[in-house]
C-alpha atoms as a PDB file:
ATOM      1  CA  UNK A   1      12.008 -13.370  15.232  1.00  0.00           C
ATOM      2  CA  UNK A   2      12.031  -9.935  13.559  1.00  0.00           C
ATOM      3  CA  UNK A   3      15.096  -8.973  11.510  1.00  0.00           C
ATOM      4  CA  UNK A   4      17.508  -6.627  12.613  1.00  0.00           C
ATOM      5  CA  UNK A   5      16.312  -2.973  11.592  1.00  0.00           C
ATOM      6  CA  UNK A   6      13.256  -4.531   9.955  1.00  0.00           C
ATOM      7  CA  UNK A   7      10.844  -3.339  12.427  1.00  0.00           C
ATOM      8  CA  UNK A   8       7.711  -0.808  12.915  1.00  0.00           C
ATOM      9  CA  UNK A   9       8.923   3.109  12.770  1.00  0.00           C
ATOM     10  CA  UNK A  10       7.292   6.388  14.355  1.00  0.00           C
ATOM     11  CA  UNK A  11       8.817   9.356  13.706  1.00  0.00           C
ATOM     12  CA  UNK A  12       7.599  11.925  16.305  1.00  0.00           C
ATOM     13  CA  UNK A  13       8.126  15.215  16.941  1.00  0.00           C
ATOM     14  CA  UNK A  14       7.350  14.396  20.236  1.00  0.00           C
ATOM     15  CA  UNK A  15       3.696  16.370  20.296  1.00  0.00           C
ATOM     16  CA  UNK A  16       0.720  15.614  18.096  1.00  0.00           C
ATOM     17  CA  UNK A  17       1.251  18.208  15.013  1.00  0.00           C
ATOM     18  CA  UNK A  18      -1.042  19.628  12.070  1.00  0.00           C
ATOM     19  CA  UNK A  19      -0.665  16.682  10.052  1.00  0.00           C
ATOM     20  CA  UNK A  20       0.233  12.928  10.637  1.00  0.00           C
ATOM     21  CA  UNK A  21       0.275  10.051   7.826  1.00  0.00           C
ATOM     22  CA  UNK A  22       0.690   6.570   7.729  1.00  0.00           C
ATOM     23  CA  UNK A  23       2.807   4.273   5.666  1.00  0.00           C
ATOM     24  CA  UNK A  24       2.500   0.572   4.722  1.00  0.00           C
ATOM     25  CA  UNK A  25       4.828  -1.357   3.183  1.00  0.00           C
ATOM     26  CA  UNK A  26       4.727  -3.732   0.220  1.00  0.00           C
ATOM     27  CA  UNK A  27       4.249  -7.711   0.418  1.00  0.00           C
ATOM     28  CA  UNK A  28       7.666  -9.475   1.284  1.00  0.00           C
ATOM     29  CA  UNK A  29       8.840  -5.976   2.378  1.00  0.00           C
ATOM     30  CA  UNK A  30       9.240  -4.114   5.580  1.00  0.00           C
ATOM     31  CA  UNK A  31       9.303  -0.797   7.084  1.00  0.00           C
ATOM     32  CA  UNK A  32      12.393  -0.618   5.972  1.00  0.00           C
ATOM     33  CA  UNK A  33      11.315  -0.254   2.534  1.00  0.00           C
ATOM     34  CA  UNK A  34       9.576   3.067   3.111  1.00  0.00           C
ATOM     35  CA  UNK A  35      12.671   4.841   5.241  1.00  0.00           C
ATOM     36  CA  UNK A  36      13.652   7.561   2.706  1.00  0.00           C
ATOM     37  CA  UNK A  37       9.768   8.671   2.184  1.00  0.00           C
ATOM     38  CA  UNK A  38       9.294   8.230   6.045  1.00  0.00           C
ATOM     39  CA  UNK A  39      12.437  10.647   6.546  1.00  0.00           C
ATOM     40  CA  UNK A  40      10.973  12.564   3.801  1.00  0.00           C
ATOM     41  CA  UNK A  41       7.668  13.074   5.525  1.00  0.00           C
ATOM     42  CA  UNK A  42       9.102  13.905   8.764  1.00  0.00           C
ATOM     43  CA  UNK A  43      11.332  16.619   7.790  1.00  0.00           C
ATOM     44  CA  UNK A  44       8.265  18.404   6.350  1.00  0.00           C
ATOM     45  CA  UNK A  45       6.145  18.658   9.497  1.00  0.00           C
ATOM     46  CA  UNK A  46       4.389  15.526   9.814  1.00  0.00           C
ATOM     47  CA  UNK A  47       4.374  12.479  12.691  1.00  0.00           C
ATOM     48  CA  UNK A  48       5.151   8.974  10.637  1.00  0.00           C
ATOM     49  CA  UNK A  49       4.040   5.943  11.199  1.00  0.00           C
ATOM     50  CA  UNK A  50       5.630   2.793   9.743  1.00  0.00           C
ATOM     51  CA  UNK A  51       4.376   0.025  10.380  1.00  0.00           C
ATOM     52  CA  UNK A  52       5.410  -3.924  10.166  1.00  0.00           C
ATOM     53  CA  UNK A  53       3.036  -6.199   8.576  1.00  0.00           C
ATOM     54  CA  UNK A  54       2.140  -9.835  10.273  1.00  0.00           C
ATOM     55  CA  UNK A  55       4.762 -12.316   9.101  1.00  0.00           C
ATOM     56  CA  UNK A  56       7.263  -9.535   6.855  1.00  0.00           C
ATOM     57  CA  UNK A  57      10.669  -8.329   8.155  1.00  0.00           C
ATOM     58  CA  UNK A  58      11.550 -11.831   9.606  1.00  0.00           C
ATOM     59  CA  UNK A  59      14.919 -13.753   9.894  1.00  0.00           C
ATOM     60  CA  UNK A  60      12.654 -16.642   8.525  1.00  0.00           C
ATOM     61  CA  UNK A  61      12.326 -15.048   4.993  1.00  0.00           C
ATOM     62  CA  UNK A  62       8.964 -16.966   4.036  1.00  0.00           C
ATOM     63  CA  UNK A  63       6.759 -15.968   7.072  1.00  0.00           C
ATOM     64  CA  UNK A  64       5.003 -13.898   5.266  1.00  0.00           C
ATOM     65  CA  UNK A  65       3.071 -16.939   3.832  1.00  0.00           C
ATOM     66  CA  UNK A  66       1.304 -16.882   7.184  1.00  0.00           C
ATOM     67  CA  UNK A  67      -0.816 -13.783   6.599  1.00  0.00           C
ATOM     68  CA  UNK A  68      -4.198 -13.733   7.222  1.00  0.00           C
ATOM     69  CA  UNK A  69      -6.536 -10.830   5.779  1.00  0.00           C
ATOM     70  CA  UNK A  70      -8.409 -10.526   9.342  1.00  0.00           C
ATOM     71  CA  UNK A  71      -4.426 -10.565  10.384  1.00  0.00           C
ATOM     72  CA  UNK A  72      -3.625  -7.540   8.151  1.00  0.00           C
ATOM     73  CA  UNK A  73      -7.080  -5.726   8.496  1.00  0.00           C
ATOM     74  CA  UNK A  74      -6.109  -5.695  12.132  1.00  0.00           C
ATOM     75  CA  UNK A  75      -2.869  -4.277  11.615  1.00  0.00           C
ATOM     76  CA  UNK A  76      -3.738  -1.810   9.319  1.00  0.00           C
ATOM     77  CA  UNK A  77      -6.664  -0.679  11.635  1.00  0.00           C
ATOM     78  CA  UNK A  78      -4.324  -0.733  14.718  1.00  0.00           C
ATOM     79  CA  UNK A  79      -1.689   1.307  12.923  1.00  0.00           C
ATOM     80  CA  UNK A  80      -3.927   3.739  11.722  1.00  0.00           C
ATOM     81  CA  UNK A  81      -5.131   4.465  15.096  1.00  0.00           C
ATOM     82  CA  UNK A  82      -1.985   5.355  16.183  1.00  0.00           C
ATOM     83  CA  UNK A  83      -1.414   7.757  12.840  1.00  0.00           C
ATOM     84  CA  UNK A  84      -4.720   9.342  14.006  1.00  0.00           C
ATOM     85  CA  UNK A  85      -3.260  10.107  17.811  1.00  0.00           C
ATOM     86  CA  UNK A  86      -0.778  11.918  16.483  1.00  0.00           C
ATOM     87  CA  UNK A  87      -1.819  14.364  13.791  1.00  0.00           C
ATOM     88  CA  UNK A  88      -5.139  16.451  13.496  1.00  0.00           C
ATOM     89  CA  UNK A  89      -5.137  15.472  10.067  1.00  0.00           C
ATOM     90  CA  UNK A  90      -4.118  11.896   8.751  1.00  0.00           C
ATOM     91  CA  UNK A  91      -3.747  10.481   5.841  1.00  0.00           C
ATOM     92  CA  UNK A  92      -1.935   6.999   4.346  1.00  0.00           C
ATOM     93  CA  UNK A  93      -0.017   6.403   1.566  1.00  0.00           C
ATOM     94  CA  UNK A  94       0.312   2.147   0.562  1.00  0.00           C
ATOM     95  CA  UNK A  95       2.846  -0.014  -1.842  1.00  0.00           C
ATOM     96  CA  UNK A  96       1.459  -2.519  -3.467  1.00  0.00           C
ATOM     97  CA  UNK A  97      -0.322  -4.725  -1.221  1.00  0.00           C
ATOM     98  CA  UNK A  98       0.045  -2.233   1.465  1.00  0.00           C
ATOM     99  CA  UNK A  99      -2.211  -0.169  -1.452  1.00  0.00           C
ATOM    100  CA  UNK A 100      -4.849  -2.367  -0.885  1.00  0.00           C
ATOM    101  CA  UNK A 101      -4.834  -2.037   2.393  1.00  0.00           C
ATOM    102  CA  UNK A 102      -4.538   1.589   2.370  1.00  0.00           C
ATOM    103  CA  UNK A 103      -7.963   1.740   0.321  1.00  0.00           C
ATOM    104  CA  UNK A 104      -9.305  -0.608   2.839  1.00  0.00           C
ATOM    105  CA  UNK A 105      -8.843   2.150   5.444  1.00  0.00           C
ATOM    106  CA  UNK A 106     -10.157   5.035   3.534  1.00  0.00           C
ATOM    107  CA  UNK A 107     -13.146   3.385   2.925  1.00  0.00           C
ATOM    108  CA  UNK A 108     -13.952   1.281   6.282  1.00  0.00           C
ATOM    109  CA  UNK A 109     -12.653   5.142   8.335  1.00  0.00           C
ATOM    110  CA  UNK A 110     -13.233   7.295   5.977  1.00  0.00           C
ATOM    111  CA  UNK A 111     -13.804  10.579   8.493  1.00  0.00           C
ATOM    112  CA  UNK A 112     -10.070   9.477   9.547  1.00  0.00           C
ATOM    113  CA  UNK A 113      -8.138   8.681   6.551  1.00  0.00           C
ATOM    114  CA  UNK A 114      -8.545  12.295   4.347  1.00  0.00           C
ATOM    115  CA  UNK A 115      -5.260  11.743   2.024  1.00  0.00           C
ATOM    116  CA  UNK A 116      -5.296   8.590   0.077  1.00  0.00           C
ATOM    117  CA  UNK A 117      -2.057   7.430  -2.305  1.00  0.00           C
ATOM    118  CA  UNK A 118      -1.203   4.188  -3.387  1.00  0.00           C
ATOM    119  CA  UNK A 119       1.774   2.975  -5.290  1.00  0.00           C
ATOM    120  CA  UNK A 120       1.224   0.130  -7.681  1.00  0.00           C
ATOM    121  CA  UNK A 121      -1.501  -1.513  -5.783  1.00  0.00           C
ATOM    122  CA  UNK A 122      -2.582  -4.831  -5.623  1.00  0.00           C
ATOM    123  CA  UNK A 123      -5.737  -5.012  -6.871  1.00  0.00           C
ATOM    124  CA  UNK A 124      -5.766  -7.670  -8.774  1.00  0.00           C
ATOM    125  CA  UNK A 125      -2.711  -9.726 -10.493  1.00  0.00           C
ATOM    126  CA  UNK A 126      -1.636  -8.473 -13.902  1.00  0.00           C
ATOM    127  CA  UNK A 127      -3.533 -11.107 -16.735  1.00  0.00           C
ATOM    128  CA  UNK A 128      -0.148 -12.043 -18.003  1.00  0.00           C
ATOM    129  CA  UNK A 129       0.496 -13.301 -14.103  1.00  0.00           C
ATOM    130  CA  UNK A 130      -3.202 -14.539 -13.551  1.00  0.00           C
ATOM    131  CA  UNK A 131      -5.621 -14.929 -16.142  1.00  0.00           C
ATOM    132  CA  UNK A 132      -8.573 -13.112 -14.937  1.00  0.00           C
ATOM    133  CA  UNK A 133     -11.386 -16.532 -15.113  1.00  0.00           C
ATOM    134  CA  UNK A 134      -8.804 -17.828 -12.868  1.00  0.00           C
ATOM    135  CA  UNK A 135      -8.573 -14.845  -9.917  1.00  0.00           C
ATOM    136  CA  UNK A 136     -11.157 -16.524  -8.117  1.00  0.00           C
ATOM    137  CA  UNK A 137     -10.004 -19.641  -7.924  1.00  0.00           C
ATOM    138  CA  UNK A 138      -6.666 -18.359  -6.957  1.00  0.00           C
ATOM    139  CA  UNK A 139      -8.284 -15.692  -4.073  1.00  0.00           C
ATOM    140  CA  UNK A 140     -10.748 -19.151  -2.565  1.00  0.00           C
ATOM    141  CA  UNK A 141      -8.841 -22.197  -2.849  1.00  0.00           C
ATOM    142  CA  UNK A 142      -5.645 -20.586  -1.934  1.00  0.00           C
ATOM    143  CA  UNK A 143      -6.947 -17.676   0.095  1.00  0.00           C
ATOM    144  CA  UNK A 144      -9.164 -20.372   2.267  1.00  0.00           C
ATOM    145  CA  UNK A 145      -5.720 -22.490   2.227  1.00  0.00           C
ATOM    146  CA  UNK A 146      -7.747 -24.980   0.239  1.00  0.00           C
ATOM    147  CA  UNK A 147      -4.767 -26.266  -2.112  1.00  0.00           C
ATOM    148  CA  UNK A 148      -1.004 -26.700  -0.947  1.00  0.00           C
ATOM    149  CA  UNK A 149       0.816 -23.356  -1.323  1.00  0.00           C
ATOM    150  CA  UNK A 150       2.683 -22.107  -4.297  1.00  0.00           C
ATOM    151  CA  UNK A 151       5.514 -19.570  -5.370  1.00  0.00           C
ATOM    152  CA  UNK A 152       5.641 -17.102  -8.169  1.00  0.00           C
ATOM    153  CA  UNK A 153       8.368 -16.130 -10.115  1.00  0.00           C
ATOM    154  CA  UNK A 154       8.885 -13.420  -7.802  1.00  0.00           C
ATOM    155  CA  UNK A 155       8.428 -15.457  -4.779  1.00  0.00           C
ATOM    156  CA  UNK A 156       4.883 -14.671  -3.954  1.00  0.00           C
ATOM    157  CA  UNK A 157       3.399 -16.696  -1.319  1.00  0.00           C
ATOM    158  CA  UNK A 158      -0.045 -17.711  -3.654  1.00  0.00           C
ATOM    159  CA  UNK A 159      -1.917 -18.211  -0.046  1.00  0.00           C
ATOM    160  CA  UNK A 160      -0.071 -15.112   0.825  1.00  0.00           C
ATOM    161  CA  UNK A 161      -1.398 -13.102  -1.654  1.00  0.00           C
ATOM    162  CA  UNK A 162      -5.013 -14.291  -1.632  1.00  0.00           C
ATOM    163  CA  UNK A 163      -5.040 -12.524   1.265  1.00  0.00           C
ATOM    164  CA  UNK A 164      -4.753  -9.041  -0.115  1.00  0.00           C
ATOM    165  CA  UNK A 165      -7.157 -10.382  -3.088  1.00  0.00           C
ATOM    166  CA  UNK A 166      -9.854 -10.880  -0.571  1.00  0.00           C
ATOM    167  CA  UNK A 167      -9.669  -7.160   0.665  1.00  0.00           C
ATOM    168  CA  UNK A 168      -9.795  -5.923  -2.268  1.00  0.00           C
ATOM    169  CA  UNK A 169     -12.419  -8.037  -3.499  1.00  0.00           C
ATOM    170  CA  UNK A 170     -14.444  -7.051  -0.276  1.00  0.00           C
ATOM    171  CA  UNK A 171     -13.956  -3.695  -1.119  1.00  0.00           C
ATOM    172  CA  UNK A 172     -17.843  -2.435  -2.050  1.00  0.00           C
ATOM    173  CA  UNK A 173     -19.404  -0.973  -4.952  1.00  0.00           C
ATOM    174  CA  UNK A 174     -20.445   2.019  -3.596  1.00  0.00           C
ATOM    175  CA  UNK A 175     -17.655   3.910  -2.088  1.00  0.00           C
ATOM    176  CA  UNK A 176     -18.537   6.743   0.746  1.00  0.00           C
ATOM    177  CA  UNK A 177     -19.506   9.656  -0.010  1.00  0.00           C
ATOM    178  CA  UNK A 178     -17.573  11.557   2.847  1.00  0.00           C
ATOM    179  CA  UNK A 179     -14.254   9.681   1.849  1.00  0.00           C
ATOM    180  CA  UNK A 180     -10.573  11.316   1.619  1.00  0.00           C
ATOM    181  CA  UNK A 181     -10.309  14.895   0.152  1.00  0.00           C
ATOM    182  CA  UNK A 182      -7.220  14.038  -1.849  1.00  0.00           C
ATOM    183  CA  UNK A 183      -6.494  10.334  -3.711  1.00  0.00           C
ATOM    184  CA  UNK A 184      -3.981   9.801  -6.130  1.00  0.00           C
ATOM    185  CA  UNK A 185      -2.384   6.364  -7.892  1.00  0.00           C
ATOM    186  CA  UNK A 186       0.646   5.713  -9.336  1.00  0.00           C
ATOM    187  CA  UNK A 187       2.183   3.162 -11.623  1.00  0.00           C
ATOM    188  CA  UNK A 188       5.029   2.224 -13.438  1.00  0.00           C
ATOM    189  CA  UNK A 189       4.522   1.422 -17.364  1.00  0.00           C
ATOM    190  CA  UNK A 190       6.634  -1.686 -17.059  1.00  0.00           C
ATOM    191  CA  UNK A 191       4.718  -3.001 -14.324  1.00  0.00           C
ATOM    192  CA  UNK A 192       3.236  -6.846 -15.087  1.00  0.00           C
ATOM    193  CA  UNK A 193       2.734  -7.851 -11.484  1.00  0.00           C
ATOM    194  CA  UNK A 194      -0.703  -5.943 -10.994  1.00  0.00           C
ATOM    195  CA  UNK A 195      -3.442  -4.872 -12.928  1.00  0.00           C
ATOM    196  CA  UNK A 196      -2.658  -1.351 -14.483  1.00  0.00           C
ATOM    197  CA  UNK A 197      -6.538  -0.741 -15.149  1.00  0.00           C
ATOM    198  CA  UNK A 198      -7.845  -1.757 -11.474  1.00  0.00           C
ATOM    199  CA  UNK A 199      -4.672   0.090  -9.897  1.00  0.00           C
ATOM    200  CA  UNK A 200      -6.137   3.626 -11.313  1.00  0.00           C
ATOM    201  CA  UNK A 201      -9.965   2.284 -11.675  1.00  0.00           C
ATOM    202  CA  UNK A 202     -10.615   1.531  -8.189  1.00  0.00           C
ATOM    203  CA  UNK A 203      -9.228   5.137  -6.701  1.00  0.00           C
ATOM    204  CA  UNK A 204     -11.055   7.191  -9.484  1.00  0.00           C
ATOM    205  CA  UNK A 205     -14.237   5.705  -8.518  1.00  0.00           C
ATOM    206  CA  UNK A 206     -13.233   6.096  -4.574  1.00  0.00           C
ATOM    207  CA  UNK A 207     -12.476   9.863  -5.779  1.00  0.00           C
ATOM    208  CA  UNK A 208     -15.534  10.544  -7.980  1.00  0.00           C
ATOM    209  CA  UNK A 209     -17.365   9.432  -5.057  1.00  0.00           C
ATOM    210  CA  UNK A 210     -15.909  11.778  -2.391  1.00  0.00           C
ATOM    211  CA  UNK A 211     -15.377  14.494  -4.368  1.00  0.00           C
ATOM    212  CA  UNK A 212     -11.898  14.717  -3.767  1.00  0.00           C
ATOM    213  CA  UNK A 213      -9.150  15.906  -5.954  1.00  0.00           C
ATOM    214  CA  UNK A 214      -7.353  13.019  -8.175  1.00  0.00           C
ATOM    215  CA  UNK A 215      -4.425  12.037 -10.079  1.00  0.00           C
ATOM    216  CA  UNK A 216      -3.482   9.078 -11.814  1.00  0.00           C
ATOM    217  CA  UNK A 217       0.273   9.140 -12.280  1.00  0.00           C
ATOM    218  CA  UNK A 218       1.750   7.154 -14.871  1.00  0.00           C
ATOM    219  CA  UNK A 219       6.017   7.031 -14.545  1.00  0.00           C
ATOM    220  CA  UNK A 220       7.848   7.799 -17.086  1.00  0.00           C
ATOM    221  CA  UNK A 221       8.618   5.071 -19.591  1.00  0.00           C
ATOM    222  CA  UNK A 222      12.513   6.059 -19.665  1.00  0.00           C
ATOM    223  CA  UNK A 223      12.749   5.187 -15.980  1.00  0.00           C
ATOM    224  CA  UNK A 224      12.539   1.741 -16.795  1.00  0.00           C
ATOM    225  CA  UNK A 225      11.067   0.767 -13.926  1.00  0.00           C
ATOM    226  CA  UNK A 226       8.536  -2.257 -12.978  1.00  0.00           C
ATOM    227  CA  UNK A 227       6.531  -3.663  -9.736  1.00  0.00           C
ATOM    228  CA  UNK A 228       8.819  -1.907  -7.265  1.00  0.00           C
ATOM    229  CA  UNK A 229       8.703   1.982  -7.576  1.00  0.00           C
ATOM    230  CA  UNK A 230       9.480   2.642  -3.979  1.00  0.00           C
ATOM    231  CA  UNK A 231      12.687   0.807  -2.877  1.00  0.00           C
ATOM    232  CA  UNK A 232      16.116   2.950  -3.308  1.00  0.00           C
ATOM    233  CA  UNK A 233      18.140   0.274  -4.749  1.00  0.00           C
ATOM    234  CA  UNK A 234      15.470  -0.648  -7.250  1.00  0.00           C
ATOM    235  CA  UNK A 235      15.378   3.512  -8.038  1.00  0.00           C
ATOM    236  CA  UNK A 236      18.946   4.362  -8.246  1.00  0.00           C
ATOM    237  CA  UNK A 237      20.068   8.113  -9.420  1.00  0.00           C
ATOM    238  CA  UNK A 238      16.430   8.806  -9.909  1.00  0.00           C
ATOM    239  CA  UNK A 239      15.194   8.056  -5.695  1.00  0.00           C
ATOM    240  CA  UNK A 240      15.006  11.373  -4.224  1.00  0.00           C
ATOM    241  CA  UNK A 241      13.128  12.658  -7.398  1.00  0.00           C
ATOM    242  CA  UNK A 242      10.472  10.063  -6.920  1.00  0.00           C
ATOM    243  CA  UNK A 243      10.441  10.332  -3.205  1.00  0.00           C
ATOM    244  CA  UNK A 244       9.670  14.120  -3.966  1.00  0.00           C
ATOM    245  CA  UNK A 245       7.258  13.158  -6.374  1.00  0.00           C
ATOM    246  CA  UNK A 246       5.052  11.384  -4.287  1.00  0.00           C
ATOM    247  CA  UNK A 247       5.261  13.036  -1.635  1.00  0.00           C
ATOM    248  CA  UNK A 248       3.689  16.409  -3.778  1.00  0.00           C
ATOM    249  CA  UNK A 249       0.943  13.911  -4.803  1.00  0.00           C
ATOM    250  CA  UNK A 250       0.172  13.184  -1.215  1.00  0.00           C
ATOM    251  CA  UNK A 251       0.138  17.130  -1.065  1.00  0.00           C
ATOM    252  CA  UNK A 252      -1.732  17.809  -3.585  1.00  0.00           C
ATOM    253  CA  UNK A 253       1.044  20.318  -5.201  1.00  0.00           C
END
């Protein structure tokens, strides 16, 4: 049963317009999570779409251990579909393992998805999380549900976040040439949940290979912030500045 208020968002101005994007929320999170940037979005111009991810925004607050990847491919292929209807130009913008799944799409529709930015995405764990000899062993014997599940210290699902390992892992080599026309990353200095080198790695090659304009945004130090750069509570005074932020990356302004 989905929470109250915890379900999938489109914000329409009731036509298809100039310019449409798509945003997915972060593991254990829900649409909900994104409702200031959605708003944001919307009052410039665009159509939103915010979708919610297989097993998150639940009364039951661990279904999102059920995720599958072909589960969240799907979604994320669905969703951006319905993006697509409703602006000549579409883009998505991803949190953390919604990142990975916003890469996903850029490469696998890349005539579709032409603005790319993702916010601390979950590449890979952080070493201090997961030692990197053992990411493989965490993304097959958990990811093919192998060993009996585990939780972090932040409550991470371990089969749960396989999941979003094996995407990324999928992801290939050699990304496409007629990929988005914008990319950017972003991440937090105090962030030890995912890989700071992969997070901005993996879009500057996805960039170099489009040719598409690029930023890699490092936050601040004084923020003090960690994992979580997108939820109000977790931003305090400093929300609407970082809401405006990002949304001028996505803009390339």
């Amino acid at each position: 049963m989905i929470a109250d208020g915890h379900d999938t968002r489109v914000l329409s101005h009731g036509r298809r317009r100039a310019r449409s994007v798509l945003l997915l929320h972060g593991y254990t999170h829900s649409p909900a999570q994104l409702d200031p940037l959605a708003a944001l979005f919307f009052a410039r111009g665009y159509n939103v779409v915010v979708p919610r991810a297989p097993g998150h925004g639940l009364v039951d607050p661990d279904g999102h251990a059920t995720v599958t990847a072909a589960g969240l491919r799907a979604y994320a292929a669905e969703a951006l579909d319905t993006a697509a209807a409703l602006g000549a130009e579409t883009g998505v913008l991803g949190v953390s393992g919604g990142g990975v799944l916003a890469t996903w799409l850029a490469v696998r529709r890349p005539e579709t998805v032409r603005r790319l930015v993702v916010l601390a995405p979950l590449y890979a764990p952080h070493p201090s999380q997961v030692p990197p000899a053992a990411r493989v062993a965490l993304r097959v014997l958990h990811g093919r549900r192998l060993l009996p599940d585990r939780r972090s210290s932040r409550g991470y699902s371990y089969r749960a976040v396989a999941q979003y390992l094996r995407i990324a892992s999928a992801l290939p080599r050699a990304f496409p040439a007629n990929g988005p026309a914008r990319v950017a990353a972003v991440l937090a200095p105090g962030d030890t949940t995912v890989d700071g080198k992969l997070a901005f790695e993996l879009p500057e090659r996805l960039a170099r290979a489009a040719g598409a304009s690029l930023t890699l945004d490092t936050l601040p130090s004084h923020l003090g912030l960690a994992h979580d750069i997108i939820s109000r509570h977790r931003l305090g005074e400093h929300a609407d500045v970082l809401y405006e932020r990002y949304a001028a990356l996505y803009e390339d302004a």
